[in-house]
Protein backbone atom coordinates (compact mmCIF):
# COMPACT_ATOMS: atom_id res chain seq x y z
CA UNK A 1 -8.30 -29.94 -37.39
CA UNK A 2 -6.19 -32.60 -35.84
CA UNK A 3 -3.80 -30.03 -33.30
CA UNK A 4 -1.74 -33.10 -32.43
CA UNK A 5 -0.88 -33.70 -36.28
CA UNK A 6 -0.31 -30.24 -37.01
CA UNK A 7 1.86 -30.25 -33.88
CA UNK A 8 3.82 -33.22 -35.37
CA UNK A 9 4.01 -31.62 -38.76
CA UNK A 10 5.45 -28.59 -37.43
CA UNK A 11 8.38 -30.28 -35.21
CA UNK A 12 9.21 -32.62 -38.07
CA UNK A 13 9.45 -29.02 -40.57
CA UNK A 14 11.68 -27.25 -37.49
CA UNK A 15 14.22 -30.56 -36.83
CA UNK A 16 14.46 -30.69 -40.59
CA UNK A 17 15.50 -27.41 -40.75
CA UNK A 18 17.83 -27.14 -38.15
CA UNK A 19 19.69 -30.40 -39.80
CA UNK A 20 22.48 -28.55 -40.19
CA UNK A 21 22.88 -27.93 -36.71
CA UNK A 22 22.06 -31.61 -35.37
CA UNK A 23 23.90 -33.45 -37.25
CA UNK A 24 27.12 -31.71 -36.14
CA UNK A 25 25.83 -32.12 -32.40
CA UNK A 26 24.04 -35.43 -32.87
CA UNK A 27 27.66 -36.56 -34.52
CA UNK A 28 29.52 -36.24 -31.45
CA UNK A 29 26.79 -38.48 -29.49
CA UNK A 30 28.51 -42.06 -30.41
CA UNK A 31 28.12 -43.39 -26.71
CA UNK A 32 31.39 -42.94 -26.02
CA UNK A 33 33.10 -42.03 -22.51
CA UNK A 34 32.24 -38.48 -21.39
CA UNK A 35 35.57 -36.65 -20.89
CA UNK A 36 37.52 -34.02 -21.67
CA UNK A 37 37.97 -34.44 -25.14
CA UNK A 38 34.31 -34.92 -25.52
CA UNK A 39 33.15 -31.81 -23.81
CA UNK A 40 35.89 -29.93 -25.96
CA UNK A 41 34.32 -31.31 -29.42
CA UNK A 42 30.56 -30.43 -28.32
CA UNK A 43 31.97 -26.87 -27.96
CA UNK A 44 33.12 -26.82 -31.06
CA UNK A 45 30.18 -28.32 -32.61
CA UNK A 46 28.34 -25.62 -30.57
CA UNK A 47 30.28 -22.67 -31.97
CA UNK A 48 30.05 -24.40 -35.39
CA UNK A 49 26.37 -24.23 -35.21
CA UNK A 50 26.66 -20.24 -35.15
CA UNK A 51 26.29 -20.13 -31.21
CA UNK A 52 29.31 -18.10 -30.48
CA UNK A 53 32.12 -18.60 -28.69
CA UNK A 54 31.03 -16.64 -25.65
CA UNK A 55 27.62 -18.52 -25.40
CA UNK A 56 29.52 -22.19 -26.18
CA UNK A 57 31.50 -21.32 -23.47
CA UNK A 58 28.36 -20.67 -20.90
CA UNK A 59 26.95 -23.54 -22.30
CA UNK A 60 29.49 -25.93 -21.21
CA UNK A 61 30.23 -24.35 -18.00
CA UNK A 62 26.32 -25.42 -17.54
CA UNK A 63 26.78 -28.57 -18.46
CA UNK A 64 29.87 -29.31 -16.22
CA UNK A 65 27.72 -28.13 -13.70
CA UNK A 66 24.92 -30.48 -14.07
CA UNK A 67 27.29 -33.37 -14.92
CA UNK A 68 29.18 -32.99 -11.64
CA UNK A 69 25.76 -32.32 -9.58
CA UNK A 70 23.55 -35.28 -11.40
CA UNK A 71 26.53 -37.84 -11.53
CA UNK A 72 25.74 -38.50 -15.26
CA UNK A 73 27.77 -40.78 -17.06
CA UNK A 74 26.44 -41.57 -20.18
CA UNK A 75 26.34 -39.50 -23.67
CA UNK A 76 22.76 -40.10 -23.68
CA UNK A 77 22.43 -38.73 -20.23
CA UNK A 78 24.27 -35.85 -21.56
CA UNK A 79 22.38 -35.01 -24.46
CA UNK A 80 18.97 -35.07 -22.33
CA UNK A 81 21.10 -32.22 -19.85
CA UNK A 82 22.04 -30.30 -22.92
CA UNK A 83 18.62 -30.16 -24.28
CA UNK A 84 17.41 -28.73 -20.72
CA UNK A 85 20.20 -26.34 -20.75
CA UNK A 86 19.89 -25.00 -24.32
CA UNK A 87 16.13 -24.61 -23.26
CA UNK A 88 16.93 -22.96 -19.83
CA UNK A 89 18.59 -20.62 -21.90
CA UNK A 90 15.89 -19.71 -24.50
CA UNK A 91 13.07 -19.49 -22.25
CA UNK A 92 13.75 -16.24 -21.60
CA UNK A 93 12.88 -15.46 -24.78
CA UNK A 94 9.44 -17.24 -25.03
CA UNK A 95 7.25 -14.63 -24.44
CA UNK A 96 3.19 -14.29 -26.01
CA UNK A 97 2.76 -10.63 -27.48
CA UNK A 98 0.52 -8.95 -25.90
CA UNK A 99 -2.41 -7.68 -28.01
CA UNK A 100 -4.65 -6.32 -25.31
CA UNK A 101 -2.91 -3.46 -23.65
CA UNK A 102 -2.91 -1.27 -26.31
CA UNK A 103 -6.07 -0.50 -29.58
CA UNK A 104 -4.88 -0.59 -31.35
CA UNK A 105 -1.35 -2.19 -30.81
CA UNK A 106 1.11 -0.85 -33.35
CA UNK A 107 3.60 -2.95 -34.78
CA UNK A 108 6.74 -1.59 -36.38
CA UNK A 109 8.75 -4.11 -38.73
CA UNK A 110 12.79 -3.39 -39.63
CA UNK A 111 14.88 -5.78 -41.10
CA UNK A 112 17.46 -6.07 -43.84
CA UNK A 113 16.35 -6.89 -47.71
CA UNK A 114 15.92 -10.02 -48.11
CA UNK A 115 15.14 -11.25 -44.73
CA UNK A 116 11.69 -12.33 -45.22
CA UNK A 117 9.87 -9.21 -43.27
CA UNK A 118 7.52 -8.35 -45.78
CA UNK A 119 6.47 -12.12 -46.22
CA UNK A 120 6.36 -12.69 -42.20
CA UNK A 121 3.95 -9.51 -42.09
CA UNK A 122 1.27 -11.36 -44.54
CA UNK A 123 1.91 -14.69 -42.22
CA UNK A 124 1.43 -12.61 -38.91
CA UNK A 125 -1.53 -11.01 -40.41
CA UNK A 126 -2.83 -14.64 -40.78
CA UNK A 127 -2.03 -15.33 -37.32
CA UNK A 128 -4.07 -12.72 -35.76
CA UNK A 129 -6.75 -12.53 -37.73
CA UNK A 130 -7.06 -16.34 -36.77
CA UNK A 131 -6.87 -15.28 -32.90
CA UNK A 132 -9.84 -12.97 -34.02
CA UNK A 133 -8.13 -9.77 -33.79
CA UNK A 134 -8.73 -7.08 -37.05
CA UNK A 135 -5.49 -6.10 -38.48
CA UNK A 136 -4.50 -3.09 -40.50
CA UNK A 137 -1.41 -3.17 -42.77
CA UNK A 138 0.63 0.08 -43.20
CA UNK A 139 2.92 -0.28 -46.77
CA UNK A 140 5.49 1.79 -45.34
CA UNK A 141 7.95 0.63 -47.62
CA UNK A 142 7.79 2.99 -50.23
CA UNK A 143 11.38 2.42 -52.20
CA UNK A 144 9.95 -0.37 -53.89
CA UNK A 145 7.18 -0.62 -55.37
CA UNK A 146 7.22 -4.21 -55.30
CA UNK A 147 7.19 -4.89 -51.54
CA UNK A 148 3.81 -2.55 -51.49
CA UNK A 149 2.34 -4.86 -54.14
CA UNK A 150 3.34 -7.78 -52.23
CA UNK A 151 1.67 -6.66 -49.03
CA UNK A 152 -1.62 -5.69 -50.99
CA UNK A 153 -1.32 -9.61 -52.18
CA UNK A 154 -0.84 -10.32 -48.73
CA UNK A 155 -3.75 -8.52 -47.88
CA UNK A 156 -6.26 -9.75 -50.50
CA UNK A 157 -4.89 -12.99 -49.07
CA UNK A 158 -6.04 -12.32 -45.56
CA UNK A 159 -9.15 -10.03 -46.45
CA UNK A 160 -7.13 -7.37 -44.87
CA UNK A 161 -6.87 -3.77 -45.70
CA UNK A 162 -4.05 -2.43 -46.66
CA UNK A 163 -2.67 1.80 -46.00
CA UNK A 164 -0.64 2.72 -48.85
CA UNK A 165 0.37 5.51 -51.51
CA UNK A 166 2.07 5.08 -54.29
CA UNK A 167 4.70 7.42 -53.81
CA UNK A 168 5.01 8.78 -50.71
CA UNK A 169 6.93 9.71 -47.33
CA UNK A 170 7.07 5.88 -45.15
CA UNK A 171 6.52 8.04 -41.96
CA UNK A 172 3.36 9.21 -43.25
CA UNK A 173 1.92 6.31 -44.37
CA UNK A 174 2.46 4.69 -40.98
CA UNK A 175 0.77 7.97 -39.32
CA UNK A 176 -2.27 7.37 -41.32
CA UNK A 177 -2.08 3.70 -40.65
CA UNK A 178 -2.71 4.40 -36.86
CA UNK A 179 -4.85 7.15 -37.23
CA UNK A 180 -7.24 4.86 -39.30
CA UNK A 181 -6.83 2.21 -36.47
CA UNK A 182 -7.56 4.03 -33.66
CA UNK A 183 -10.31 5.69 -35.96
CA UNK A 184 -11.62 2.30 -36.82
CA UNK A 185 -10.86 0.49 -33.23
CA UNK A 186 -8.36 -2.09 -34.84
CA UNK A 187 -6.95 -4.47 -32.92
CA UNK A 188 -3.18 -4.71 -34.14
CA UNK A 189 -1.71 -2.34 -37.42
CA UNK A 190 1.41 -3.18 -38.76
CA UNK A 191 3.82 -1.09 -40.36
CA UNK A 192 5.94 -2.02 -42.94
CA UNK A 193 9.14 -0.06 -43.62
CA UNK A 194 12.30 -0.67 -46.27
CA UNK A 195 14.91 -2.84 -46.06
CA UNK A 196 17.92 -1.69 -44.80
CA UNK A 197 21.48 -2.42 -43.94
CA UNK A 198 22.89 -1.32 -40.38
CA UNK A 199 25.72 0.37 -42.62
CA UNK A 200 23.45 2.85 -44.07
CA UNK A 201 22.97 5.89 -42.05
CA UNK A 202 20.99 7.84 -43.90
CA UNK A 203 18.26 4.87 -43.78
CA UNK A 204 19.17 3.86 -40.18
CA UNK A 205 18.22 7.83 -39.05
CA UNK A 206 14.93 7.33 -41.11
CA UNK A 207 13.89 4.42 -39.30
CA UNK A 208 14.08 6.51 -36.19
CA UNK A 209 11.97 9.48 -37.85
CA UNK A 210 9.24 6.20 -38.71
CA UNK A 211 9.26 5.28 -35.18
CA UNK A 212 9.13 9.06 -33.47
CA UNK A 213 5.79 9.93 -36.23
CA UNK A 214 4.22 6.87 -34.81
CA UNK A 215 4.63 8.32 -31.54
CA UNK A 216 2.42 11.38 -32.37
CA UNK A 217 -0.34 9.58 -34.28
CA UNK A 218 -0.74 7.58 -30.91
CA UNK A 219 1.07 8.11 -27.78
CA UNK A 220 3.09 5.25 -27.08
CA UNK A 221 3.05 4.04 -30.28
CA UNK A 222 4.80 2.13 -31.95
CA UNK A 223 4.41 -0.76 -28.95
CA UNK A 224 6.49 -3.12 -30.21
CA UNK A 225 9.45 -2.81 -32.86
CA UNK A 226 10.02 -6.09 -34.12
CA UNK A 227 13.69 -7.15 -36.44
CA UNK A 228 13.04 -9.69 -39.09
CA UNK A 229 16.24 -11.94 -39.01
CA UNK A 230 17.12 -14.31 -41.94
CA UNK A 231 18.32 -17.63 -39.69
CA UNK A 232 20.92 -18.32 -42.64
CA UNK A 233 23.30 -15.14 -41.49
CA UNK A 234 24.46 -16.40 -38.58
CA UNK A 235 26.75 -14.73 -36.69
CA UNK A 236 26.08 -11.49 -39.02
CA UNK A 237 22.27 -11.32 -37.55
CA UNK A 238 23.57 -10.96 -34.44
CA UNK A 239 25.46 -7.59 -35.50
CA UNK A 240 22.27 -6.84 -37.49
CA UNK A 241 20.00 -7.11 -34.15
CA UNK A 242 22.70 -5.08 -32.18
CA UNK A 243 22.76 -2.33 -34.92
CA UNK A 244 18.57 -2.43 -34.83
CA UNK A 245 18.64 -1.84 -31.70
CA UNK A 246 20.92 0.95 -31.13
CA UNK A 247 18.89 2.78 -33.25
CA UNK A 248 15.36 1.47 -33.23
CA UNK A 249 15.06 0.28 -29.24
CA UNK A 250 13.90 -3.40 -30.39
CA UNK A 251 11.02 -5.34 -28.43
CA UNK A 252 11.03 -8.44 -29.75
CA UNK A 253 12.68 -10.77 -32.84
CA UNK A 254 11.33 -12.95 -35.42
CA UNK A 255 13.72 -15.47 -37.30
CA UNK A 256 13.09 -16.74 -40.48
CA UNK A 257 14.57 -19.29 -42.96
CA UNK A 258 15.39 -22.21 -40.04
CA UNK A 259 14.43 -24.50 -43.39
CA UNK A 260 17.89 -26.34 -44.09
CA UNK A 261 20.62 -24.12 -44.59
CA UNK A 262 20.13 -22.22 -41.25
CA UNK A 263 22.28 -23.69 -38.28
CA UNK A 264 20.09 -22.86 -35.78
CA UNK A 265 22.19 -21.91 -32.89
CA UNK A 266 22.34 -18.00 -33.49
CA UNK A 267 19.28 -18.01 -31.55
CA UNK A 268 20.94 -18.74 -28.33
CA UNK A 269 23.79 -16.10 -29.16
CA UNK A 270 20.79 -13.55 -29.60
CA UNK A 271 19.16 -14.75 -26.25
CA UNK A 272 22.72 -13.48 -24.90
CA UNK A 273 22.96 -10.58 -26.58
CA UNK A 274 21.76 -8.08 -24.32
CA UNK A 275 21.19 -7.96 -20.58
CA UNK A 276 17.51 -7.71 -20.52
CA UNK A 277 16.94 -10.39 -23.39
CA UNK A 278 14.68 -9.62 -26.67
CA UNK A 279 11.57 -12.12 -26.89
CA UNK A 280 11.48 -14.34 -29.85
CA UNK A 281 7.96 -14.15 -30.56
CA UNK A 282 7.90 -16.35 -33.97
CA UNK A 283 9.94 -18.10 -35.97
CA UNK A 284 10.07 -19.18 -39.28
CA UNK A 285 10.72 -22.53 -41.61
CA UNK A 286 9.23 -22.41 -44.75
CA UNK A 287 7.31 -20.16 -47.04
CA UNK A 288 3.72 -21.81 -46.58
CA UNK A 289 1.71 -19.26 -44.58
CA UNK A 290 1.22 -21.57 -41.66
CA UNK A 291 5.23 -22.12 -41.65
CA UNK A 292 5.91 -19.27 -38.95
CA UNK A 293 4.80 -20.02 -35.40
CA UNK A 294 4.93 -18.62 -31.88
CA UNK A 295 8.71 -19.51 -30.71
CA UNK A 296 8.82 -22.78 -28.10
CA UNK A 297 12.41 -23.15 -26.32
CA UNK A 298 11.52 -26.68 -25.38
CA UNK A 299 10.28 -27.76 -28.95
CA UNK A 300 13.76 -26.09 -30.22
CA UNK A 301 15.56 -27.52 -27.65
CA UNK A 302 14.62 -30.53 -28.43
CA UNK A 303 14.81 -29.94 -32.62
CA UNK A 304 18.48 -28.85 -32.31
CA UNK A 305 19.65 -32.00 -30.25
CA UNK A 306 17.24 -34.62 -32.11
CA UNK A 307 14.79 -35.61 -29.31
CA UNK A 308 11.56 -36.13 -29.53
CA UNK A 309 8.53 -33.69 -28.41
């Protein structure tokens, strides 16, 4: 396989889907002067693009800052500076998962309806079984019967077994998920649960009662609880990730749907959203299985602002 292609084809797939995004920023970048009124419009093309206006803010204090310090003068010069701001700012977030720690490593997945978790558990299941790890898949998500079926696809798929009962407690389907891996010396299980809306209690307490059974199948366990974020909400997966992780303790984020519609900048609002920030392991533009990759601030960067790798 040619890595620099696939490279290539996978920054040309993330700047087309951050379009949204760019072309707002890219818009304001008609080599004008750089003054006030400039610096004000990039702030609004930055809270446009779903960064918040907190995080804008930051942003352009940063930029000031390097402006004053470098002497730059130029749009063009100023564009380059808010690339390596806007990836100063995600880096914190770029962090590998670590698979080795822990057998197996247990992976918890939460997310609202819609968001694509189901999906980016057959894609991560891909991933690592391509690193040459064995997975096992728990179907913890046992309100609809359709998101088991879709997991056993996922599974046939990926030659992977799936740990499921037809009807069911979630919490016990995930126990015998990790049992089995520890039993079988599996490298990474992954436990699917339902999707569900911050607003719904009942379902919000459950997820906790997943997490705490996990916990007594294997201590320590679950070792990561990931939040599947559809990149299309915006400023609303922001409130999503806050209300996961109230009640879940999150370790890490995966965004999905950065393929058109999404504006992209949410991502840097999420880098801000907590003092100790929540890795972006993968991310997500398309629904091929390849389309969700290990999260690069510099490759983003450079997507969101349309420069080249």
């Amino acid at each position: 396989m040619d890595t620099k292609k696939e490279k290539t084809g996978w920054f040309a797939r993330l700047k087309n889907g951050l379009s949204k995004s760019r072309i707002n920023l890219i818009g304001i970048f008609s080599g004008g002067v750089v003054d006030d009124e400039f610096m004000e419009e990039l702030e609004f093309q930055l809270i446009s693009s779903d960064v918040g206006v907190e995080t804008s803010a930051k942003i352009i204090s940063q930029l000031k800052d390097q402006i004053k310090l470098k002497g730059l003068k130029t749009q063009d010069e100023v564009k380059t500076a808010l690339r390596d701001v806007i990836e100063e700012r995600l880096k914190i977030c770029e962090k590998a998962p670590d698979l080795e720690t822990h057998h197996p490593t247990v992976w918890m997945m939460c997310g609202v309806n819609g968001a694509g978790k189901t999906t980016s558990i057959g894609k991560l299941a891909k991933f690592f079984a391509n690193e040459r790890k064995t997975v096992l898949l728990a179907a913890g998500d046992t309100f609809r019967a359709a998101a088991r079926e879709q997991l056993e696809i996922w599974g046939d798929r990926n030659q992977i077994e799936v740990i499921a009962q037809e009807k069911g407690d979630p919490a016990s389907v995930a126990f015998d998920a990790i049992t089995s891996g520890k039993r079988r010396g599996t490298d990474v299980v992954m436990v699917d649960t339902a999707g569900r809306l911050p607003t719904q209690t009942n379902l919000m307490n459950e997820l906790s009662r997943i997490k705490r059974v996990q916990g007594k199948a294997m201590e320590g366990a679950p070792h990561e609880v990931i939040l599947v974020l559809d990149g299309t909400n915006g400023q609303n997966a922001l409130m999503q990730a806050k209300s996961f992780d109230d009640v879940a303790g999150l370790t890490g984020l995966i965004i999905t749907k950065l393929d058109g519609t999404a504006k992209g900048g949410v991502l840097l609002a999420l880098a801000d959203m907590r003092k100790e920030p929540l890795p972006i392991y993968f991310i997500g533009v398309g629904e091929k299985i390849d389309d969700l990759q290990p999260f690069n601030a510099r490759q983003f960067a450079n997507a969101l602002v349309g420069l080249e790798e």
